[in-house]
Protein backbone atom coordinates (compact mmCIF):
# COMPACT_ATOMS: atom_id res chain seq x y z
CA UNK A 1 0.00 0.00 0.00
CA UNK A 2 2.61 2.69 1.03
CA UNK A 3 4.70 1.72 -1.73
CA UNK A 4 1.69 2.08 -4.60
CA UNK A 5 0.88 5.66 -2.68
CA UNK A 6 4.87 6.12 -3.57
CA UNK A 7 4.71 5.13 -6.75
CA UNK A 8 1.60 7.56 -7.55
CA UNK A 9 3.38 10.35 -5.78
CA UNK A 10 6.43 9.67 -7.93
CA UNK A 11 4.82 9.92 -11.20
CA UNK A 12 2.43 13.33 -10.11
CA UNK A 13 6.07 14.45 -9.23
CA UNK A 14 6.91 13.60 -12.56
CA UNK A 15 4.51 14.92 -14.48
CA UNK A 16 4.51 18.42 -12.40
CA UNK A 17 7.95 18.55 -13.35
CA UNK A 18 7.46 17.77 -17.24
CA UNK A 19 4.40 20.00 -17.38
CA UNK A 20 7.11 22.86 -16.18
CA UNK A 21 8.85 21.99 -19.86
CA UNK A 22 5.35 22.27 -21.25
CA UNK A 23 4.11 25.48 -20.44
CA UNK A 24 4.35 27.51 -23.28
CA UNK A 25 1.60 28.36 -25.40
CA UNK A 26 1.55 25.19 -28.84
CA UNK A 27 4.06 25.53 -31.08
CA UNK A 28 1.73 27.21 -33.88
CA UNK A 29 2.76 29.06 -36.93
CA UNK A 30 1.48 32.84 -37.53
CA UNK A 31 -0.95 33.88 -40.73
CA UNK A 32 2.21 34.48 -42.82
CA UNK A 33 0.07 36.58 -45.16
CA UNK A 34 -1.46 39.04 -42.95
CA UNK A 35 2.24 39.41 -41.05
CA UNK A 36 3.70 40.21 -44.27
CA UNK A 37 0.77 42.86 -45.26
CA UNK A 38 1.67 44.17 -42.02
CA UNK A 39 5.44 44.86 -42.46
CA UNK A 40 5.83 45.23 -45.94
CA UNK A 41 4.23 48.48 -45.65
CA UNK A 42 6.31 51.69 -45.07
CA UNK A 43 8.33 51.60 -41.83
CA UNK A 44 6.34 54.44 -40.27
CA UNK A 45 3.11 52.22 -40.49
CA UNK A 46 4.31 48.93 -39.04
CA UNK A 47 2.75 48.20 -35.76
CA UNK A 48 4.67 49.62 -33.04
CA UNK A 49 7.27 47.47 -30.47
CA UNK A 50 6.17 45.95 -27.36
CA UNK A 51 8.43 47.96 -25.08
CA UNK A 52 8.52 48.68 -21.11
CA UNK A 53 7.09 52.06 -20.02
CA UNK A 54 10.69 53.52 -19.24
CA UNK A 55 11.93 52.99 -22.74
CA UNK A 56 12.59 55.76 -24.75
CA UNK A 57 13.68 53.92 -27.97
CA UNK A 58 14.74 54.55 -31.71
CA UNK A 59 12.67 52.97 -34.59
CA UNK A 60 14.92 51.17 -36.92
CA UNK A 61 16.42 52.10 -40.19
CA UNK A 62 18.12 51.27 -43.07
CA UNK A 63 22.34 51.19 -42.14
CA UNK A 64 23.57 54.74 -42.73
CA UNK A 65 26.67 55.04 -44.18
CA UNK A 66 30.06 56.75 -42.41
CA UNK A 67 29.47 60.30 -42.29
CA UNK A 68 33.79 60.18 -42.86
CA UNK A 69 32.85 58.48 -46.09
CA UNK A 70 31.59 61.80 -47.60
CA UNK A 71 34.74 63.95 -46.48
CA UNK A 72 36.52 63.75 -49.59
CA UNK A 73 39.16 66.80 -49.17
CA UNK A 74 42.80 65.92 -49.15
CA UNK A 75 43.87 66.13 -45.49
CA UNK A 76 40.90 63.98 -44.23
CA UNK A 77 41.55 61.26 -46.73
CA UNK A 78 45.75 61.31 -45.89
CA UNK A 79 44.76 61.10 -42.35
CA UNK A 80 42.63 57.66 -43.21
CA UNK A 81 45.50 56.63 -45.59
CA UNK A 82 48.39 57.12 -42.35
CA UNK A 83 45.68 55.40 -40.20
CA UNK A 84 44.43 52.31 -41.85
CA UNK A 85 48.50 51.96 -42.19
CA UNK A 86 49.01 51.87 -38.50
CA UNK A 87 46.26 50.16 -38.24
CA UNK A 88 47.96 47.09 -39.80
CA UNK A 89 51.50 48.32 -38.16
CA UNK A 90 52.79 45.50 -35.70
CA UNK A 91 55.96 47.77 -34.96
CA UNK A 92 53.41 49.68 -33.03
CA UNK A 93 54.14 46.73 -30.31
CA UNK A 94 56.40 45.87 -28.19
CA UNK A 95 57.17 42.53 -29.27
CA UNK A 96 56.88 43.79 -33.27
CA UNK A 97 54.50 41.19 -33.87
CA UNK A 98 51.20 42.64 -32.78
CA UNK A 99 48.71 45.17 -34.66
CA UNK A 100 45.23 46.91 -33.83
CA UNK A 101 43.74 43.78 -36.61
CA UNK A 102 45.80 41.17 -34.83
CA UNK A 103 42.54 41.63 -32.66
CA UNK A 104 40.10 43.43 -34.82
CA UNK A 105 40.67 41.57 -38.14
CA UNK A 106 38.72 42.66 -41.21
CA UNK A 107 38.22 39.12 -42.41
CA UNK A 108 35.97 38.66 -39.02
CA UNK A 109 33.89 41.39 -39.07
CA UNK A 110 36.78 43.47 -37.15
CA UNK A 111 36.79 41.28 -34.20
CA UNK A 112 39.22 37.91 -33.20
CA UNK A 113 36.82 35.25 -32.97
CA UNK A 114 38.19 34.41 -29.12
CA UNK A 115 36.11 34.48 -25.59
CA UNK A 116 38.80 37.03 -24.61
CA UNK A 117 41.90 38.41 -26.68
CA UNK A 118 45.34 37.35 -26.89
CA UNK A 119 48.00 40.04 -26.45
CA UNK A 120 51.39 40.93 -25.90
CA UNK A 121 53.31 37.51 -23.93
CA UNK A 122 50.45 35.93 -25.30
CA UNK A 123 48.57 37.24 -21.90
CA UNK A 124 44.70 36.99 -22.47
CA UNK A 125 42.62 39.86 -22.11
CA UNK A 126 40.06 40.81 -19.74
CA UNK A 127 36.86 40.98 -21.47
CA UNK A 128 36.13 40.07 -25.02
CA UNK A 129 37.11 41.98 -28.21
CA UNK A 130 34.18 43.87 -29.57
CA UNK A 131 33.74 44.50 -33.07
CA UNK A 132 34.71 47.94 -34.81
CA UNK A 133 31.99 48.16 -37.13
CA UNK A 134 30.16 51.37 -36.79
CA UNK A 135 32.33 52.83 -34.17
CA UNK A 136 31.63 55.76 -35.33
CA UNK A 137 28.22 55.95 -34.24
CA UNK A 138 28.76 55.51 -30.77
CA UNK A 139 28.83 57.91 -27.86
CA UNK A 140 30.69 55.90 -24.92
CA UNK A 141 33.28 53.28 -25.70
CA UNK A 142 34.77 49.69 -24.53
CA UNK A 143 31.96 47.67 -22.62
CA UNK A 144 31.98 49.67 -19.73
CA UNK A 145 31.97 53.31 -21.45
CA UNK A 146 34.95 54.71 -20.22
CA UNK A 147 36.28 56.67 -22.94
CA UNK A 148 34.18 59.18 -24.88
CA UNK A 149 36.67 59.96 -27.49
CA UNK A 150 37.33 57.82 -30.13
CA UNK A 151 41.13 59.09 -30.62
CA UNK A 152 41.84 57.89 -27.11
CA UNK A 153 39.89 54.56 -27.76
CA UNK A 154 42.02 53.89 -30.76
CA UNK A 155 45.39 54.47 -28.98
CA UNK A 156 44.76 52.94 -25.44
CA UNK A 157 45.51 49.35 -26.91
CA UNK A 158 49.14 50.32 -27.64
CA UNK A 159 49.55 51.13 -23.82
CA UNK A 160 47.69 48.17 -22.26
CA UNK A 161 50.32 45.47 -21.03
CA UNK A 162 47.75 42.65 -22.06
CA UNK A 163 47.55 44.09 -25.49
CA UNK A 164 49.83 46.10 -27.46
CA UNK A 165 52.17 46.98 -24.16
CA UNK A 166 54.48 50.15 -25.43
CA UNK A 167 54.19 53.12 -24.33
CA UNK A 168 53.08 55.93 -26.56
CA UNK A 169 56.63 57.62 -26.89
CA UNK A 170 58.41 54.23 -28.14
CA UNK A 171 55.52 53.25 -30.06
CA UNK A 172 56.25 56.42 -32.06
CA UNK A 173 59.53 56.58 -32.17
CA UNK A 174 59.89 52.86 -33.49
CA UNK A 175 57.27 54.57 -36.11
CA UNK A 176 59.59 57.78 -36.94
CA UNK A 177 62.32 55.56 -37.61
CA UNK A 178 61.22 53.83 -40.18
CA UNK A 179 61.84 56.45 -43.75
CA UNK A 180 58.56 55.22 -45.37
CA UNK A 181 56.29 56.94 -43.16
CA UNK A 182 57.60 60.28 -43.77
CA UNK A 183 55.70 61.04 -46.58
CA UNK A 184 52.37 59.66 -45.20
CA UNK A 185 52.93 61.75 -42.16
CA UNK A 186 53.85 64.83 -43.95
CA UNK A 187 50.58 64.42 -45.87
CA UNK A 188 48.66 64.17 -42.95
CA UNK A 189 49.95 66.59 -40.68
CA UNK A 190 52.32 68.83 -42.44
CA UNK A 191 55.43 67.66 -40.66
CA UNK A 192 57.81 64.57 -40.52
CA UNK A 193 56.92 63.45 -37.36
CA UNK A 194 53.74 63.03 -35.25
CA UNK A 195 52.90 63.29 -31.60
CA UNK A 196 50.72 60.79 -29.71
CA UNK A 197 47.18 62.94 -30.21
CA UNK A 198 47.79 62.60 -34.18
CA UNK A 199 48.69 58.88 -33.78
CA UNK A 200 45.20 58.82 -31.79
CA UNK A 201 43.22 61.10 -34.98
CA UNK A 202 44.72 58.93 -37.45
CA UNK A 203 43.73 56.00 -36.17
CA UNK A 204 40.92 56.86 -35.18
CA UNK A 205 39.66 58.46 -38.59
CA UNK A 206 40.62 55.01 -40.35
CA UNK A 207 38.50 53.45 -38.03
CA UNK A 208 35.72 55.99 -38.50
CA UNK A 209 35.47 54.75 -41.84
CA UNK A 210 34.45 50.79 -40.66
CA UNK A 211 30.88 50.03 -41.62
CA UNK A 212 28.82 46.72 -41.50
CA UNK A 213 27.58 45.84 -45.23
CA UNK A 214 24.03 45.88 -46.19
CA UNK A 215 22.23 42.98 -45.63
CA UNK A 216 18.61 41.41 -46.36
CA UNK A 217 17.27 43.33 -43.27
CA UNK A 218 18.26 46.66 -44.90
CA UNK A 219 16.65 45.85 -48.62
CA UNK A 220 13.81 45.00 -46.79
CA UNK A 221 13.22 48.33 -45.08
CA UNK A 222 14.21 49.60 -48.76
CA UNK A 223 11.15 48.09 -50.11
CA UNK A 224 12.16 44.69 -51.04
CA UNK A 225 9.57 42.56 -49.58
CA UNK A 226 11.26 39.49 -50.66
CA UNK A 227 14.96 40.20 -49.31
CA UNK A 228 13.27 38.60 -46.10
CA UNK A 229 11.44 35.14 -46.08
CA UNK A 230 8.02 34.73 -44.62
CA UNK A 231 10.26 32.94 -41.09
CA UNK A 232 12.66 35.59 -40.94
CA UNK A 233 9.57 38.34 -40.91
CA UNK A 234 7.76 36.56 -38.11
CA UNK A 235 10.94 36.35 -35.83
CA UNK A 236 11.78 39.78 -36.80
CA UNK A 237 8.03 40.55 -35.57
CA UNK A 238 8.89 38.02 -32.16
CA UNK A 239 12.07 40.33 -31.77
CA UNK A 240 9.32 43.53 -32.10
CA UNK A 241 7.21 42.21 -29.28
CA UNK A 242 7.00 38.92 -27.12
CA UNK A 243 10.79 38.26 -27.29
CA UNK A 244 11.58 41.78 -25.81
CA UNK A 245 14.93 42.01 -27.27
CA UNK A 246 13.32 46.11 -29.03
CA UNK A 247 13.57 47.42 -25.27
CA UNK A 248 17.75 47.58 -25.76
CA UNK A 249 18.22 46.79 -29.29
CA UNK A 250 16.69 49.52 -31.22
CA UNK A 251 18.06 52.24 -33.88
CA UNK A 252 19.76 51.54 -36.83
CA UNK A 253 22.47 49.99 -35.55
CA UNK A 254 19.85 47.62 -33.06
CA UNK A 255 21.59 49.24 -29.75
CA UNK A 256 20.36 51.69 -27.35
CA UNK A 257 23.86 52.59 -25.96
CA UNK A 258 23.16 51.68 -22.86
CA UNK A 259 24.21 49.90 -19.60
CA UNK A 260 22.31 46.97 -18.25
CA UNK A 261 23.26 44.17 -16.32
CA UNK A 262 22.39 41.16 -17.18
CA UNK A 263 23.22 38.98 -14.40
CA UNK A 264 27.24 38.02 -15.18
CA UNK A 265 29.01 40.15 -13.11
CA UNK A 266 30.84 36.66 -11.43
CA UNK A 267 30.45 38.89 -7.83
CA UNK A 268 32.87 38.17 -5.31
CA UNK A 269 34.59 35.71 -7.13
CA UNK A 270 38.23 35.66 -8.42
CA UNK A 271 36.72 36.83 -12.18
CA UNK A 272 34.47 39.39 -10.43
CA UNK A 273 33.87 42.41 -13.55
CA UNK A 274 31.62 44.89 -11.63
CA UNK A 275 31.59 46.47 -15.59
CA UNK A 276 30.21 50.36 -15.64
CA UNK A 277 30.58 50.96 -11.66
CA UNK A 278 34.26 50.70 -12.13
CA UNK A 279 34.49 53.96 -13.90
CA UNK A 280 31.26 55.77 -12.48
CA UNK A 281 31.43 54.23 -8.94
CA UNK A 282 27.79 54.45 -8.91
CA UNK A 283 25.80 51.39 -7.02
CA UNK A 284 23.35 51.86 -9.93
CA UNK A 285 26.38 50.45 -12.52
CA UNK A 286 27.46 47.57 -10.72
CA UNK A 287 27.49 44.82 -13.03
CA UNK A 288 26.54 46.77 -15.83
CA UNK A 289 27.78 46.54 -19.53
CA UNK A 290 27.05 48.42 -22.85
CA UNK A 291 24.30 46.55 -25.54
CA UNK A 292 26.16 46.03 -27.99
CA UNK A 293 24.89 46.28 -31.66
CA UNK A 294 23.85 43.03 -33.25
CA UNK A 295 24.49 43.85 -36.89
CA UNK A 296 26.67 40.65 -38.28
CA UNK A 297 26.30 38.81 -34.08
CA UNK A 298 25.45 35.32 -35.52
CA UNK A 299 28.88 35.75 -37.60
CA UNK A 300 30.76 37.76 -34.30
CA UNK A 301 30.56 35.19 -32.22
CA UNK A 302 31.67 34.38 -28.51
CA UNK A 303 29.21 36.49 -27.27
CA UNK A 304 28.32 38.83 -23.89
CA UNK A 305 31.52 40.42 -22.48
CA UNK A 306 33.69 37.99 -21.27
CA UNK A 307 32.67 35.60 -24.50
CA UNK A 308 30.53 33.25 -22.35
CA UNK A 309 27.95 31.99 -25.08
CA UNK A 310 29.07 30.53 -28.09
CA UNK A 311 25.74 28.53 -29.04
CA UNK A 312 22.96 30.97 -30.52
CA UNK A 313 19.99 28.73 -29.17
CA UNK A 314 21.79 28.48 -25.90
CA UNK A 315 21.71 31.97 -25.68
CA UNK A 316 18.09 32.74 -26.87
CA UNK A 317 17.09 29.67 -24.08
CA UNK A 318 18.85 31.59 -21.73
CA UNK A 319 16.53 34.65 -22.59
CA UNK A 320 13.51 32.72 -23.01
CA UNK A 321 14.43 31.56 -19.13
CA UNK A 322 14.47 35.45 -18.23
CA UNK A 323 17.90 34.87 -17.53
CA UNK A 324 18.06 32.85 -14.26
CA UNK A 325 20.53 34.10 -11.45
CA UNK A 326 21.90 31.77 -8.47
CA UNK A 327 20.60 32.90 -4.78
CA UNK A 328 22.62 35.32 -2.72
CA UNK A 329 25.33 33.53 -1.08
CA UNK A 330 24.79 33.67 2.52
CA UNK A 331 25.72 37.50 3.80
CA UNK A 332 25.32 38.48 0.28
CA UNK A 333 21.77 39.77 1.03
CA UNK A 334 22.69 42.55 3.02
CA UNK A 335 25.04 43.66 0.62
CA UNK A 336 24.67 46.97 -0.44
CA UNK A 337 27.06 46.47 -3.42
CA UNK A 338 25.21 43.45 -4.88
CA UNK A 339 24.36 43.62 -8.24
CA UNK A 340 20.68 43.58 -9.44
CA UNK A 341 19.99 42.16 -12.01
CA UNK A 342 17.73 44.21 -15.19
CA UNK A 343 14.18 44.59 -14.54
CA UNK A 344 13.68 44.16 -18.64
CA UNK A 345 14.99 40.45 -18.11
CA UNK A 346 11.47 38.25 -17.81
CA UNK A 347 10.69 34.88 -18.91
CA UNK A 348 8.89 34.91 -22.43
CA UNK A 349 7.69 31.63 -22.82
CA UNK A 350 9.05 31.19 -26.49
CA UNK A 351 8.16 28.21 -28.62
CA UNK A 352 10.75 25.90 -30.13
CA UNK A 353 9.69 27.42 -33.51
CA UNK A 354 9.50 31.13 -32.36
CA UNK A 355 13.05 30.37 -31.30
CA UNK A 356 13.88 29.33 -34.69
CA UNK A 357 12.03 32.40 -36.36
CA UNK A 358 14.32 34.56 -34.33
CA UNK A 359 17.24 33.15 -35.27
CA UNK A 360 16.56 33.00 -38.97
CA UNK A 361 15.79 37.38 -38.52
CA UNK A 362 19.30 37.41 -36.75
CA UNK A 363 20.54 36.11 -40.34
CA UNK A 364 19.25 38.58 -42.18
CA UNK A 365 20.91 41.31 -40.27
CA UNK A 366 24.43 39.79 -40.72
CA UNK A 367 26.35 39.74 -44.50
CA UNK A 368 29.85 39.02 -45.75
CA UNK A 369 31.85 41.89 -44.36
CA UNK A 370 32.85 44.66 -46.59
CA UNK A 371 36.61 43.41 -48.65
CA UNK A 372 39.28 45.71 -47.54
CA UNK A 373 42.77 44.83 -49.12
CA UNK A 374 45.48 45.25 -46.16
CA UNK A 375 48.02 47.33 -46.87
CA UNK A 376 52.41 47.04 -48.01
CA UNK A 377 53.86 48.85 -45.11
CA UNK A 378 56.54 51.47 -45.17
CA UNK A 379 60.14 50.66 -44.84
């Protein structure tokens, strides 16, 4: 008797624990026709994003181009020329060995492919290496924002002792040695030799000039209603609403340059990143890192970072799961300093096919990066 009453427990256990898997609403397909009457209609007449209250957001748009590309007068254009050289210039480095693409190579959407980066002594970066594309669009940089001018951003890596490691005054004066860039540096600056701010602007306008390609996505919003297929439209229209992901990525670049945390701060452990509090100090920050646009992810892959997800439907399931956190270790409650996690993260209850939807949209915003041939260096 007791053991038939534990066998029926057992199996109501069971099947309370399998209809947990089971929750979500059946795995049905949406009228594909109506969807596409819906979206194939100017941008300004689709029907508007589920987003929270708080969210002031950006509608999407076709990619703009680099407002750099239109500068056509003679010193901008030598100052790109001297830059996309250093760019590629591993005498910038201590060891001679490593350049700006050793990390951010063209052939990989401008980023290494690696949970973290490699550097100089082959010692591995902190965080992961985002891409360059569109750089020029954004306000803050790194994942934690703490540089605001691009010049700086583009010569910090020569300094760090996990990257480049050489300080600014060698790094230029293994540069001034070397006859070939005379000439480049003349054309750029009027004089033979440059000082570490027009290292930083010619770097920095090469990079300026770093754009995604155009993909399906963006013939879409052009007017080609067939660039996208009737799957990728209805994940594009989960990303829009049930899936959530509009509340951060929005604009044209799918990014609202902001800081949320996300739960993956690894507090008060050896890899703790506290992220955007190290630089504001603000409780608010902790654990807090940039959205980064997701133009070209599926092909930029490790993602978050520190490069934890490498798995696209690992990731979404992760979502879907409204990103689930461990419990507070014990004294961790009463820790003013302990990170809390984004109120946007929620479970969504997304289908197996929804899932798939999403991922086919994230396909149409990625395309073979733009060819860039890399460059014979002076000698």
């Amino acid at each position: 008797m007791i053991r038939s009453l534990l066998i029926i427990i057992l199996i109501l256990f069971s099947a309370a624990i399998l209809q947990s898997f089971w929750t979500q609403e059946p795995d049905k397909e949406p009228d594909f026709v109506l969807l596409r009457e819906q979206y194939e209609k100017p941008l300004d007449q689709w029907p508007a994003p589920h987003v929270d209250k708080d969210i002031a957001y950006q509608e999407w748009a076709p990619l703009p181009a680099p407002p750099i590309w239109n500068q056509k007068d003679a010193a901008t254009q030598a100052k790109i020329a001297l830059g996309k050289l250093l760019f590629f210039e591993p005498r910038l480095s201590a060891s001679m060995q490593i350049s700006c693409s050793s990390c951010h190579d063209p052939d990989m959407h401008w980023t290494d492919g690696r949970k973290k980066a490699i550097g100089s002594n082959h010692r591995i970066g902190r965080r992961h290496t985002p891409s360059l594309q569109n750089i020029w669009s954004q306000q803050l940089f790194f994942w934690d924002g703490r540089q605001d001018k691009l010049q700086q951003v583009a010569r910090s890596p020569i300094e760090d002792p996990n990257e480049m490691n050489t300080p600014i005054d060698t790094a230029l004066s293994h540069i001034h040695t070397i006859k070939g860039y005379r000439k480049w540096i003349h054309a750029a600056f009027g004089t033979d030799k440059m000082n570490a701010d027009q290292l930083g602007e010619a770097l920095s306008c090469f990079q300026q000039t770093i754009s995604s390609n155009i993909t399906r996505f963006d013939n879409f919003l052009k007017g080609r209603g067939r660039a996208l297929s009737d799957q990728q439209i209805w994940g594009m229209h989960l990303f829009r609403t049930k899936a959530r992901c509009f509340n951060c990525h929005n604009g044209p670049f799918f990014t609202d340059g902001k800081f949320h945390n996300l739960g993956f701060s690894n507090y008060g452990t050896k890899n703790q990143d506290l992220g955007r509090y190290e630089v504001t100090r603000n409780k608010a920050d902790i654990g807090t890192f940039k959205t980064p646009g997701i133009r070209d992810a599926v092909r930029t892959f490790p993602w978050f970072h520190d490069g934890r997800f490498n798995d696209i439907s690992m990731l979404l399931n992760q979502y879907n799961a409204g990103m689930p956190q461990p419990k507070a270790k014990s004294g961790q409650e009463t820790d003013s300093l302990y990170p809390q996690q984004s109120p946007h993260l929620q479970p969504l209850g997304i289908t197996l096919k929804e899932r798939e939807a999403i991922i086919r949209f994230l396909e149409a915003l990625a395309a073979q990066p733009i060819e860039i041939e890399r460059p014979k260096l002076p000698e």
